[in-house]
C-alpha atoms as a PDB file:
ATOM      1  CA  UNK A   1       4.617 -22.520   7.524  1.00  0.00           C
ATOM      2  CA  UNK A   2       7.457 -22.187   5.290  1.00  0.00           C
ATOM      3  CA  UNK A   3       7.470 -19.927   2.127  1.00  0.00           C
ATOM      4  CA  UNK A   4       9.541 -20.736  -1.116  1.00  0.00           C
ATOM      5  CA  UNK A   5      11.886 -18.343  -2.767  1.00  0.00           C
ATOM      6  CA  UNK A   6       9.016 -17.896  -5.626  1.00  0.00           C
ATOM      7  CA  UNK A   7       7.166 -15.895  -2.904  1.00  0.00           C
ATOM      8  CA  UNK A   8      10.364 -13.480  -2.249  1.00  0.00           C
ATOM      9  CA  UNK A   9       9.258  -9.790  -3.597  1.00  0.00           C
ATOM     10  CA  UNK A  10      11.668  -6.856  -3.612  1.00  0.00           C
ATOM     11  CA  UNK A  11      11.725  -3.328  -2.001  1.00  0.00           C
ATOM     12  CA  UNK A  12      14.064  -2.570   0.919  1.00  0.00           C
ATOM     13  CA  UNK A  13      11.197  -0.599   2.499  1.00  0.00           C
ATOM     14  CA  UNK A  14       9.019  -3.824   2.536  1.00  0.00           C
ATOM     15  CA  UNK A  15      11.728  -5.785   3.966  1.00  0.00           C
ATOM     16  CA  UNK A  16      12.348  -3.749   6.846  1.00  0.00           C
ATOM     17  CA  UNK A  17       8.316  -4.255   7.634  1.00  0.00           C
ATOM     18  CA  UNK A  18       8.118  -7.768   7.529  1.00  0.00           C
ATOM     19  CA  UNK A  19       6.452  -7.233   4.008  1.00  0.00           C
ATOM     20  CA  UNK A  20       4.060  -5.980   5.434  1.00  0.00           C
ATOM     21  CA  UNK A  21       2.941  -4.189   2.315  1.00  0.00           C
ATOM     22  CA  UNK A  22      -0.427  -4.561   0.721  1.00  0.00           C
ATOM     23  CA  UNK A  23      -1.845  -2.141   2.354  1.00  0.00           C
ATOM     24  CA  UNK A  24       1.037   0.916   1.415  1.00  0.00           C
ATOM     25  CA  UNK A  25       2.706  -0.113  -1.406  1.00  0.00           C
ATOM     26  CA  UNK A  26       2.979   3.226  -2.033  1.00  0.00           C
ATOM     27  CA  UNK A  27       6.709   3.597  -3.226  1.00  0.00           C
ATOM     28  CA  UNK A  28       7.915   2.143  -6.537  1.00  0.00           C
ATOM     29  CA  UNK A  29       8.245  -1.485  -5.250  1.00  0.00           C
ATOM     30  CA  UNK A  30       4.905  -0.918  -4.623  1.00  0.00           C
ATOM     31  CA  UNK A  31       3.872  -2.558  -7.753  1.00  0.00           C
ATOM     32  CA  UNK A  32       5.343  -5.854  -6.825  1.00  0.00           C
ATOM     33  CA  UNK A  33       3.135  -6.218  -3.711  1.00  0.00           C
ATOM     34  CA  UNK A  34       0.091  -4.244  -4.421  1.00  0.00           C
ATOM     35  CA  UNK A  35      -0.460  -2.839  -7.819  1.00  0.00           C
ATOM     36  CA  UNK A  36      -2.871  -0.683  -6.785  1.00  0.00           C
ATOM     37  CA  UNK A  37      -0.667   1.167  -5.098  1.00  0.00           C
ATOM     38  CA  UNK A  38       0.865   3.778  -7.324  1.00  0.00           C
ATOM     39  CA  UNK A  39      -2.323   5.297  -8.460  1.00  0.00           C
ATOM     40  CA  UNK A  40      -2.508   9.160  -7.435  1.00  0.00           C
ATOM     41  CA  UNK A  41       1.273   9.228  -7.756  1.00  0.00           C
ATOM     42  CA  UNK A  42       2.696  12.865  -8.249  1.00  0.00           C
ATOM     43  CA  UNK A  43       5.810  12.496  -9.703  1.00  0.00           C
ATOM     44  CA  UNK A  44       7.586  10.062 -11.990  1.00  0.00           C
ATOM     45  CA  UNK A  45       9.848   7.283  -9.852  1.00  0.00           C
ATOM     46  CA  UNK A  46      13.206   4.580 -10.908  1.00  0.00           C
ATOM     47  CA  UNK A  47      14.470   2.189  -8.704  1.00  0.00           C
ATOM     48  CA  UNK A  48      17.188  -0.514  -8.097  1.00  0.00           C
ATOM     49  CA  UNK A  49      18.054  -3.176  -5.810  1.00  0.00           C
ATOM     50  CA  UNK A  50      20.052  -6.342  -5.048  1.00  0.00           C
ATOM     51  CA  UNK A  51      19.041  -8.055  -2.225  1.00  0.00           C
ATOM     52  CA  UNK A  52      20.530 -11.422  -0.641  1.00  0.00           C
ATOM     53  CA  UNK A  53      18.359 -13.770   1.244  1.00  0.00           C
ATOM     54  CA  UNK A  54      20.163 -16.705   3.735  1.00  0.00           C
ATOM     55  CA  UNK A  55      18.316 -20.003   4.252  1.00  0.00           C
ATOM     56  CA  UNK A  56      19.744 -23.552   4.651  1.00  0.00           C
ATOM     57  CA  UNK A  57      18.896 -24.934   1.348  1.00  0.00           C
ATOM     58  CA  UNK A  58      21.118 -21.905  -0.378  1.00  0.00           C
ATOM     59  CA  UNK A  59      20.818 -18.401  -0.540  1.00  0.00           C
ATOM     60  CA  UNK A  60      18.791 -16.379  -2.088  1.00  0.00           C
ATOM     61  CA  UNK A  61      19.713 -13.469  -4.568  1.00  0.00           C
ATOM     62  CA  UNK A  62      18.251 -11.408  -6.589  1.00  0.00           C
ATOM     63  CA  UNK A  63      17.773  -7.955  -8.534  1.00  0.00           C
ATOM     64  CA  UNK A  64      15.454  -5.921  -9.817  1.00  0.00           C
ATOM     65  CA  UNK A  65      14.227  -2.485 -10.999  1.00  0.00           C
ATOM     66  CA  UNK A  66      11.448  -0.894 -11.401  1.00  0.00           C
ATOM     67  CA  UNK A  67       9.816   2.595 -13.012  1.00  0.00           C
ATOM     68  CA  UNK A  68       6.358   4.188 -12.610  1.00  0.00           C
ATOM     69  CA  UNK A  69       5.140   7.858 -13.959  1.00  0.00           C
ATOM     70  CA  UNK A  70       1.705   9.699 -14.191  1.00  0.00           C
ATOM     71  CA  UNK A  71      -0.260   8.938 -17.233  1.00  0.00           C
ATOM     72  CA  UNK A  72      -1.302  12.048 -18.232  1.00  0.00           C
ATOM     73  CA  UNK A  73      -3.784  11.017 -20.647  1.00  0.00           C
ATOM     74  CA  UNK A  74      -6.001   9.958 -17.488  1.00  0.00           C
ATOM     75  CA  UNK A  75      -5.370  12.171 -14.472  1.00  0.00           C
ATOM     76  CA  UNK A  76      -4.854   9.455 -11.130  1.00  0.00           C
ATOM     77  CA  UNK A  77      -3.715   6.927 -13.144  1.00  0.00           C
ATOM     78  CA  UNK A  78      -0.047   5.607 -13.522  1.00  0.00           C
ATOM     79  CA  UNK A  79       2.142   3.545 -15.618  1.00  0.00           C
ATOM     80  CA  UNK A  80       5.147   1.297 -15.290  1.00  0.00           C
ATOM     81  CA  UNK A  81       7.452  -1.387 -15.891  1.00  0.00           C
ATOM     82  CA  UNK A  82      10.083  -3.698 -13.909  1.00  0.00           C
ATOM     83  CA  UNK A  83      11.819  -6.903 -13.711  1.00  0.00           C
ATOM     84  CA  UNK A  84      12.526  -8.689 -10.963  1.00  0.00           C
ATOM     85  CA  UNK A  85      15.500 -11.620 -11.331  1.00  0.00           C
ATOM     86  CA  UNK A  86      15.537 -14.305  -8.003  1.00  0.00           C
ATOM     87  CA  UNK A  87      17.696 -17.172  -8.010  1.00  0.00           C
ATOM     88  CA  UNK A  88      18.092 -19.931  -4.928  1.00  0.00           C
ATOM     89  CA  UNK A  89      20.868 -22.124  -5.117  1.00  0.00           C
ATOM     90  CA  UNK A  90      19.753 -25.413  -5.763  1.00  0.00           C
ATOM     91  CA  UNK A  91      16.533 -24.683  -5.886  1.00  0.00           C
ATOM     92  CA  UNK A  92      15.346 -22.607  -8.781  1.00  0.00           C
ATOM     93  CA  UNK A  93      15.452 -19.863 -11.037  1.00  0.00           C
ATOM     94  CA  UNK A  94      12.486 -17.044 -11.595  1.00  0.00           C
ATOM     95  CA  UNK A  95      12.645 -14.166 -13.840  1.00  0.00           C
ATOM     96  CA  UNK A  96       9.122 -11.614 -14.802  1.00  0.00           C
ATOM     97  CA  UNK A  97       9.206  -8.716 -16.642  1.00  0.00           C
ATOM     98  CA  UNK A  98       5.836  -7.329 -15.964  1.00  0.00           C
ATOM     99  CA  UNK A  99       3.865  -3.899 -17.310  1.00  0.00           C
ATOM    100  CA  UNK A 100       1.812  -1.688 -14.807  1.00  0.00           C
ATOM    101  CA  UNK A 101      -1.296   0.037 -14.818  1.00  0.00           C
ATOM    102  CA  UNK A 102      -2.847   1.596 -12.084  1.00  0.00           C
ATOM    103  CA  UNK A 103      -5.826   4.493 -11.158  1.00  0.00           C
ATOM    104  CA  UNK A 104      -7.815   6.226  -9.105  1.00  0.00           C
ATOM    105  CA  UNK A 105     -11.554   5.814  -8.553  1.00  0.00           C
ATOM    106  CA  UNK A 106     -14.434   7.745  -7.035  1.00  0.00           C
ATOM    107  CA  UNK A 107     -17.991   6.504  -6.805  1.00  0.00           C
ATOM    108  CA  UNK A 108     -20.254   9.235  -5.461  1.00  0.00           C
ATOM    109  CA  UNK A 109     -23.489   7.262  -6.769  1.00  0.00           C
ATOM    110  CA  UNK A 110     -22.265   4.220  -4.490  1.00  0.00           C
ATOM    111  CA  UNK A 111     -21.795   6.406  -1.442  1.00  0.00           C
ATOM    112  CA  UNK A 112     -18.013   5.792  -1.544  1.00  0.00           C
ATOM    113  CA  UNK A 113     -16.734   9.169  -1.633  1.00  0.00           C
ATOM    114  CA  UNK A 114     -13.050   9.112  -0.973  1.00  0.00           C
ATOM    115  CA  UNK A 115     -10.994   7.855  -3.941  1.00  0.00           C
ATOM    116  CA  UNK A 116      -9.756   4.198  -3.736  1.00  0.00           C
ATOM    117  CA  UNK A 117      -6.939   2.596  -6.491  1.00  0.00           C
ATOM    118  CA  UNK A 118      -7.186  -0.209  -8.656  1.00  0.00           C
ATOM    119  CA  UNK A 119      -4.257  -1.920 -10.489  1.00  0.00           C
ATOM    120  CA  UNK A 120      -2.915  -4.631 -12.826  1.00  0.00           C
ATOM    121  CA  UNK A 121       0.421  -6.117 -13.694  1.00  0.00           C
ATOM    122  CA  UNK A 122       0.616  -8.028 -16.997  1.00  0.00           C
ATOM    123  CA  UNK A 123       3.942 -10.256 -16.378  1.00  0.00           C
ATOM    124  CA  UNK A 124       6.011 -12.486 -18.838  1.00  0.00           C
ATOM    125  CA  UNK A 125       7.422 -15.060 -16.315  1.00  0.00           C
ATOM    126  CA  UNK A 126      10.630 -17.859 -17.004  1.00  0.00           C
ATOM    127  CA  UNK A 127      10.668 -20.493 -14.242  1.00  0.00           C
ATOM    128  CA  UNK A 128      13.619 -22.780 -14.129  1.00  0.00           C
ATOM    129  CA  UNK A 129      13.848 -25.826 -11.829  1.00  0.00           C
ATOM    130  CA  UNK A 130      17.325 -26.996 -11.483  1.00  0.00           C
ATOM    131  CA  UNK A 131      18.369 -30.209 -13.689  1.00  0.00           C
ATOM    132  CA  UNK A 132      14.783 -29.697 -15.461  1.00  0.00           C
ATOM    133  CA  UNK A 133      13.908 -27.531 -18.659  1.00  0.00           C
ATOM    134  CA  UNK A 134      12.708 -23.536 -18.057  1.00  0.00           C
ATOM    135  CA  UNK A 135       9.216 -22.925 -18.666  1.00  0.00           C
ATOM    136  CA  UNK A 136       8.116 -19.146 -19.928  1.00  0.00           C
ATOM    137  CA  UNK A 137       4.504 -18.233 -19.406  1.00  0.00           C
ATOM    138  CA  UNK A 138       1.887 -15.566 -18.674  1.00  0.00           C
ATOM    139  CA  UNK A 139       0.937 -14.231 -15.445  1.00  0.00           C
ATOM    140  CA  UNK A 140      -1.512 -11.339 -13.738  1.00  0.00           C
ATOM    141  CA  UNK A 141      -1.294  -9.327 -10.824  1.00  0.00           C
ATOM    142  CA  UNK A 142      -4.511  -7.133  -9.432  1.00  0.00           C
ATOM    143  CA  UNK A 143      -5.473  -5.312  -6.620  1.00  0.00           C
ATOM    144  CA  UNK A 144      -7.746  -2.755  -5.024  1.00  0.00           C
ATOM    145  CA  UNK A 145      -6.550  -0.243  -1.803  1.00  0.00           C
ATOM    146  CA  UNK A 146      -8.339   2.333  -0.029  1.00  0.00           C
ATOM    147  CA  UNK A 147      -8.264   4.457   2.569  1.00  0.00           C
ATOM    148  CA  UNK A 148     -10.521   4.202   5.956  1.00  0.00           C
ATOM    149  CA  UNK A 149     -11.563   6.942   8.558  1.00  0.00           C
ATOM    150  CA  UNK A 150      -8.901   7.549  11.453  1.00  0.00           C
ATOM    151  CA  UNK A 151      -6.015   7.428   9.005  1.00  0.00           C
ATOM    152  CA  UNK A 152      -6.488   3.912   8.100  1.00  0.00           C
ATOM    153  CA  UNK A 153      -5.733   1.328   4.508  1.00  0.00           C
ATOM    154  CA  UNK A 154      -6.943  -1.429   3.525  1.00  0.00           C
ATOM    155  CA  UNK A 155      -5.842  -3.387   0.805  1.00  0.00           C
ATOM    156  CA  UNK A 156      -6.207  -6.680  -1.260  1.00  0.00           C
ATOM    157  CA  UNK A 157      -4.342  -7.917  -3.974  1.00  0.00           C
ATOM    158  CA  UNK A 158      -3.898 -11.342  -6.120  1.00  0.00           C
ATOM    159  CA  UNK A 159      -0.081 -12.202  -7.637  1.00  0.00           C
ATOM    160  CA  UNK A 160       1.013 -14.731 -10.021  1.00  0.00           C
ATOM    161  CA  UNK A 161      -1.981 -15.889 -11.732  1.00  0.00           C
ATOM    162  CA  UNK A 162      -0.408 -18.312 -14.222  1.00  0.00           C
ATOM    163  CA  UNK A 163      -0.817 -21.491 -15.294  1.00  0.00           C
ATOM    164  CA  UNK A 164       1.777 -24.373 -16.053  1.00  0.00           C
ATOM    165  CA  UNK A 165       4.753 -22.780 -14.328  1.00  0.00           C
ATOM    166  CA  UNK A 166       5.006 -25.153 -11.978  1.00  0.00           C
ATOM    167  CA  UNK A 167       4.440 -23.033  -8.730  1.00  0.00           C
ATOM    168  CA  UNK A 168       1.641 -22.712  -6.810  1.00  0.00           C
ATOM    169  CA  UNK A 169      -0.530 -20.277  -8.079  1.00  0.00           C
ATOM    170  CA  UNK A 170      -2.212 -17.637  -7.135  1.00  0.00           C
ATOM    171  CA  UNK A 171      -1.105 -15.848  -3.907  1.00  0.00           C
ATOM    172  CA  UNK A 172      -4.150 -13.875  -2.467  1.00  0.00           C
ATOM    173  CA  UNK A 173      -3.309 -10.889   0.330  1.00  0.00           C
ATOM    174  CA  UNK A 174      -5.051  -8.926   2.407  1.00  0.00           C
ATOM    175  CA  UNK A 175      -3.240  -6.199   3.937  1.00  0.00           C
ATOM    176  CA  UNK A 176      -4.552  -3.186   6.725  1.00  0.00           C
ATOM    177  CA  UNK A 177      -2.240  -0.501   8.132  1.00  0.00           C
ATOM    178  CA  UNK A 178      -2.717   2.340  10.315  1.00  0.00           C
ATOM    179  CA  UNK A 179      -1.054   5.647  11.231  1.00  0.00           C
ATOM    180  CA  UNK A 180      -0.796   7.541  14.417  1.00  0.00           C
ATOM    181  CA  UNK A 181       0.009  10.675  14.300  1.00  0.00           C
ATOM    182  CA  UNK A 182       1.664  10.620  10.886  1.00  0.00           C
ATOM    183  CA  UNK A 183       4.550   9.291  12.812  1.00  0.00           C
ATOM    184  CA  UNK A 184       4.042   5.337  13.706  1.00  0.00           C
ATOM    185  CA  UNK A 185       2.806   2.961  11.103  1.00  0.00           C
ATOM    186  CA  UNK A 186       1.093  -0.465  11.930  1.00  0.00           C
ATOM    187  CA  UNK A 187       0.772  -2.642   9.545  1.00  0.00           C
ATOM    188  CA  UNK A 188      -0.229  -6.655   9.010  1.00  0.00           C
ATOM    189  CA  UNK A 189      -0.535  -8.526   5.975  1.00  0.00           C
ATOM    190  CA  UNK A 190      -2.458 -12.025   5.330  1.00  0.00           C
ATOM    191  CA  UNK A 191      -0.910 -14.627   2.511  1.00  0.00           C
ATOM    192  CA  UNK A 192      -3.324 -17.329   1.600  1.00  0.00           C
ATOM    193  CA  UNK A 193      -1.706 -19.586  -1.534  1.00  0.00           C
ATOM    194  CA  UNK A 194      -2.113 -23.159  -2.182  1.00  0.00           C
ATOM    195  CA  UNK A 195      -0.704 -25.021   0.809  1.00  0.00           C
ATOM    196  CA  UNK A 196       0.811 -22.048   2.735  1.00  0.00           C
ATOM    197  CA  UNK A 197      -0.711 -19.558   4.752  1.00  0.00           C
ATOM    198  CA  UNK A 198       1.877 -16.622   6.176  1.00  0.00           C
ATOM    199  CA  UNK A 199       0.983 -13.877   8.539  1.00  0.00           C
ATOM    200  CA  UNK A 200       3.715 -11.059   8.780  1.00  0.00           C
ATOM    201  CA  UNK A 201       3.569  -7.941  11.031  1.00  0.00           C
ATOM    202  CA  UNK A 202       5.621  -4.562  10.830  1.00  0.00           C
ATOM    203  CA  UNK A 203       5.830  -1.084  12.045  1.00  0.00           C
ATOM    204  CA  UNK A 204       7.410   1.816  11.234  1.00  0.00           C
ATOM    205  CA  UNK A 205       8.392   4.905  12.666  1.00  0.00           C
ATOM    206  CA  UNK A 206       8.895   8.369  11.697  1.00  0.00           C
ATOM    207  CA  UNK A 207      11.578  10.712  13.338  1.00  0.00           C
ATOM    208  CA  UNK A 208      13.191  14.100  13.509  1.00  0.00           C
ATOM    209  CA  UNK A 209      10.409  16.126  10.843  1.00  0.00           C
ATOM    210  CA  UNK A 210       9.455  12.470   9.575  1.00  0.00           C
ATOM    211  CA  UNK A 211      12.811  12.386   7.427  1.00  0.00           C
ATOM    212  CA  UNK A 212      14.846   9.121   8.599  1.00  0.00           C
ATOM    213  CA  UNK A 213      12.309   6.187   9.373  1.00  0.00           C
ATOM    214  CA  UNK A 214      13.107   3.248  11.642  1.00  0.00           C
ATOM    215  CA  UNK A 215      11.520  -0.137  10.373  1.00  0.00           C
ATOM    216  CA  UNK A 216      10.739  -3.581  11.990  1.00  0.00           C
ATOM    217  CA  UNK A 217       8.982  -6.690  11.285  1.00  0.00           C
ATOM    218  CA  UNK A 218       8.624 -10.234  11.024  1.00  0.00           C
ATOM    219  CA  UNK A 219      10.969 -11.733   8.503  1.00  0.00           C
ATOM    220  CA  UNK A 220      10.142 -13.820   5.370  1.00  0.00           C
ATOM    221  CA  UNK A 221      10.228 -17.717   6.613  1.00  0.00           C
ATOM    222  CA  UNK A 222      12.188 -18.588   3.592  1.00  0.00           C
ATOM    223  CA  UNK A 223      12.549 -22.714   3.909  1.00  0.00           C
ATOM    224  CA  UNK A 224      10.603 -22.303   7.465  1.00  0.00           C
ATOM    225  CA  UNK A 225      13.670 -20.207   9.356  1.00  0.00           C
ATOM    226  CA  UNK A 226      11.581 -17.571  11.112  1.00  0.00           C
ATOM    227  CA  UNK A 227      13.835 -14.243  11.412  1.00  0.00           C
ATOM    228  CA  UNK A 228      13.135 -11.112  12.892  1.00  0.00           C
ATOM    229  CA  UNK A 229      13.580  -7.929   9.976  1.00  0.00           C
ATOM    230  CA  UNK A 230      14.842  -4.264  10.965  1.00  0.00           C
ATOM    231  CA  UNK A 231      15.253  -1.349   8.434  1.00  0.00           C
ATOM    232  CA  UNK A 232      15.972   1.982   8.423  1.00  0.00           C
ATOM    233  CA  UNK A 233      15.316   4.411   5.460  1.00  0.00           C
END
């Protein structure tokens, strides 16, 4: 199928994996795929990007940044903000500034003994068809992820729960990834929204004391051009 620019999410790391990201997530941009994500995180993190996206009804560009840190009121839990700015010419205009919460959960009672992560985004989100009037709403992001035996993640998240914006609304992923030898990362995600369905596959690789990682994937079908993605970090 082919995905609008609406469904374009930021993080050079998730690019180079096909954003193939709900499972990991676990980097600043993290919050954009996967909110859960940035639970347990050690240190505080700030990030920028610009980004450039070619399809035949106009490129895409955008910008965005992003900032998490521990909470320390709650130990495992995290806080943030960002803003992510996409325009396709022709096509549209989409700015969110969202707020980020995530943290870290054990449930010994349940059986469930290693921690897993919950989060939320709280977004205000400006939509702006071309020739037609902006609309500015309210949207939510959730998500759980957690890790599996044999070095395994799974993860599932909902994005852009709004209503009258205009877009189709919400996405649901699910997300798994696996990790051999701390070294090669597989990872797949599932994207189920009203009227599209996308699949995307990635893998990275770890090299030379796991310091420079090589990054592949299957490209966002922006306007239904398939593309093949390759990073390196």
């Amino acid at each position: 199928g082919a995905a609008g620019f609406p469904d374009l999410l930021p993080g050079a790391r998730a690019a180079g994996m096909g954003t193939a990201y709900a499972a990991l997530s676990d980097d600043v941009w993290g919050i954009f795929h996967n909110p859960a994500g940035s639970a347990r995180s050690p240190f505080p993190q700030l990030g920028t990007t610009l980004g450039r996206h070619l399809a035949p009804r106009g490129d895409a560009v955008y910008h965005a940044w992003a900032y998490t840190r521990p909470f320390p009121v709650r130990p495992g839990s995290t806080v943030g903000a960002g803003f992510f700015g996409l325009q396709q010419s022709a096509v549209g205009e989409k700015n969110e500034l969202l707020l980020h919460y995530a943290e870290s959960f054990t449930l010994p009672r349940y059986y469930i003994t290693k921690p897993f992560n919950a989060g939320a985004n709280f977004k205000i989100v400006q939509m702006a068809p071309p020739g037609k009037p902006s609309k500015l709403g309210l949207s939510l992001d959730g998500g759980v992820l957690a890790d599996v035996p044999n070095d395994g993640r799974v993860g599932l998240a909902f994005s852009d729960l709004n209503t009258g914006l205009g877009v189709p609304s919400p996405t649901l992923t699910l997300g798994g990834a696996w990790t051999w030898d701390r070294r090669v990362t597989l990872a797949a995600d599932l994207r189920l929204n009203p009227g599209i369905t996308q699949f995307s596959p990635g893998v990275e690789w770890a090299l030379f004391q796991r310091l420079p990682h090589l990054r592949a994937g299957q490209g966002f079908r922006l306007d239904g051009v398939g593309s093949l993605s390759l990073g390196v970090g």
